[in-house]
Protein backbone atom coordinates (compact mmCIF):
# COMPACT_ATOMS: atom_id res chain seq x y z
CA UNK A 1 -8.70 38.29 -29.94
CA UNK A 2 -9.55 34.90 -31.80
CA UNK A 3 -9.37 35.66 -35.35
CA UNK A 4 -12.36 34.58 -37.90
CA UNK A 5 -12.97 31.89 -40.17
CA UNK A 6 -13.66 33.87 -43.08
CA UNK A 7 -14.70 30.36 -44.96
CA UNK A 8 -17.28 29.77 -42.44
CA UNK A 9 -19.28 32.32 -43.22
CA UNK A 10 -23.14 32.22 -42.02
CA UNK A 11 -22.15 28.40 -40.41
CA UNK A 12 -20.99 27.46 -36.72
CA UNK A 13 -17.44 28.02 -36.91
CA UNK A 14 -14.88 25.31 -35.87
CA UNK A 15 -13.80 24.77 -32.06
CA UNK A 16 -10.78 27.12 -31.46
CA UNK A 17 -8.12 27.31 -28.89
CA UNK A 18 -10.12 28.60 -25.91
CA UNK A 19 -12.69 26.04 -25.66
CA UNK A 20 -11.70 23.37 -22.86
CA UNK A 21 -11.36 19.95 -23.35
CA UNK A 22 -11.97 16.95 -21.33
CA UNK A 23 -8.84 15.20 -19.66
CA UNK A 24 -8.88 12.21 -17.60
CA UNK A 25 -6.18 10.19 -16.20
CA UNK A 26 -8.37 7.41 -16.27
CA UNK A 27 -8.23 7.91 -20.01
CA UNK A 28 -4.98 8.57 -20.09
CA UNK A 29 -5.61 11.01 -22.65
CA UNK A 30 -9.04 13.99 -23.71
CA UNK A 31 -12.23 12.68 -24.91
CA UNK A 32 -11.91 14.07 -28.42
CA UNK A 33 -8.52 11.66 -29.00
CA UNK A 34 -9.87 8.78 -27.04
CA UNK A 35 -13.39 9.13 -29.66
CA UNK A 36 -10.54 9.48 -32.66
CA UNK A 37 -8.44 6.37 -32.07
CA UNK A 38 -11.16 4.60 -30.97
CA UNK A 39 -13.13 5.25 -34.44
CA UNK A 40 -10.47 4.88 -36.30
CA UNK A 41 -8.26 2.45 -34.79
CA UNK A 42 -10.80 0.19 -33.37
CA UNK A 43 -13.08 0.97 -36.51
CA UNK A 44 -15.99 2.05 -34.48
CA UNK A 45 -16.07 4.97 -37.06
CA UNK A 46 -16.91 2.60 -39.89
CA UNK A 47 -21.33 3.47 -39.09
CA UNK A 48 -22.30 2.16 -42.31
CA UNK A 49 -20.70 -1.58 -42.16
CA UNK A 50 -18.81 -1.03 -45.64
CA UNK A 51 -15.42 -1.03 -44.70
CA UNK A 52 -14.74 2.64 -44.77
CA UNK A 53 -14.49 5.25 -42.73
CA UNK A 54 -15.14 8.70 -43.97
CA UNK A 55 -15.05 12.80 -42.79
CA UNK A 56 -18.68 12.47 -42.46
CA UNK A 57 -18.47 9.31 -40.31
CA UNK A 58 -15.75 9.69 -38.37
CA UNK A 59 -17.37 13.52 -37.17
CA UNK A 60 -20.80 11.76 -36.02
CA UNK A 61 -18.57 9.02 -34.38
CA UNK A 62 -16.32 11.80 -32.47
CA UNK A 63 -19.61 14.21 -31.72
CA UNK A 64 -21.31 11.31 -30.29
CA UNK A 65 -18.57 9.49 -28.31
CA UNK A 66 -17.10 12.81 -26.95
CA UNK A 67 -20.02 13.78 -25.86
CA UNK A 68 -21.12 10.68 -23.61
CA UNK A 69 -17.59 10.25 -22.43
CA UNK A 70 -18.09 13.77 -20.87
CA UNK A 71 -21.84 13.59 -20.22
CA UNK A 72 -22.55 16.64 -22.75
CA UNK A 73 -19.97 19.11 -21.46
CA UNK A 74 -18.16 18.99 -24.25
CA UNK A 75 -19.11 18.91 -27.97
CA UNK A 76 -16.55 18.94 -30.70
CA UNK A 77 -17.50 20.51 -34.53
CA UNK A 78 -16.24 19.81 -37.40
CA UNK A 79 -16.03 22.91 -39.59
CA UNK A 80 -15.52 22.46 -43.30
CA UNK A 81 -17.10 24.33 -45.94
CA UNK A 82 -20.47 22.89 -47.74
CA UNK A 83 -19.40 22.40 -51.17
CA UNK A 84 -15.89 20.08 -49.46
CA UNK A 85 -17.13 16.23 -50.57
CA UNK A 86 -17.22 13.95 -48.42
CA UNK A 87 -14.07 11.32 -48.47
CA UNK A 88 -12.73 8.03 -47.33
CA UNK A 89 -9.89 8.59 -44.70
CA UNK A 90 -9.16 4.60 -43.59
CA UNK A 91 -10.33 1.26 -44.68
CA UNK A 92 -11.75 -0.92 -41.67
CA UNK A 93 -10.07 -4.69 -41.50
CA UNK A 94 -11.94 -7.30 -39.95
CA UNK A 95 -9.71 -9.43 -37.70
């Protein structure tokens, strides 16, 4: 038995253990980590231009890019609880 996320309450609970995730060799890694470095390392994260990449940001980035790097068979969520502000993780640097 998965246990709860009793501070999820009444909202789509976070991924857990027994979804599957998308490997490739190709990628040499899953589609969620591929979508992470990618938006943060590469700063394709950074969706309004400022510099910045936040929880917010980086969680559309990941959603998105997973999901087109596996044609919609997987979808990553990002559970947090509503009242959590949103937060710069990384500053972008323009090379």
């Amino acid at each position: 038995m998965v246990p709860a996320y009793p501070s999820y309450q009444g909202e789509e609970q976070p991924s857990r253990f027994y979804r599957l995730s998308a490997e490739s060799s190709e990628r040499g890694n899953g589609a969620f980590t591929k979508a992470i470095v990618e938006g943060i390392q590469l700063g394709k994260a950074d969706l309004l231009g400022d510099g910045f990449i936040t929880t917010s940001s980086l969680d559309t980035f990941v959603e998105r890019r997973v999901r087109a790097l596996t044609e919609d068979r997987q979808n990553p969520v990002m559970g947090r609880p509503r009242d959590e502000p949103d937060f710069a993780i990384a500053q972008v640097t323009k090379k």
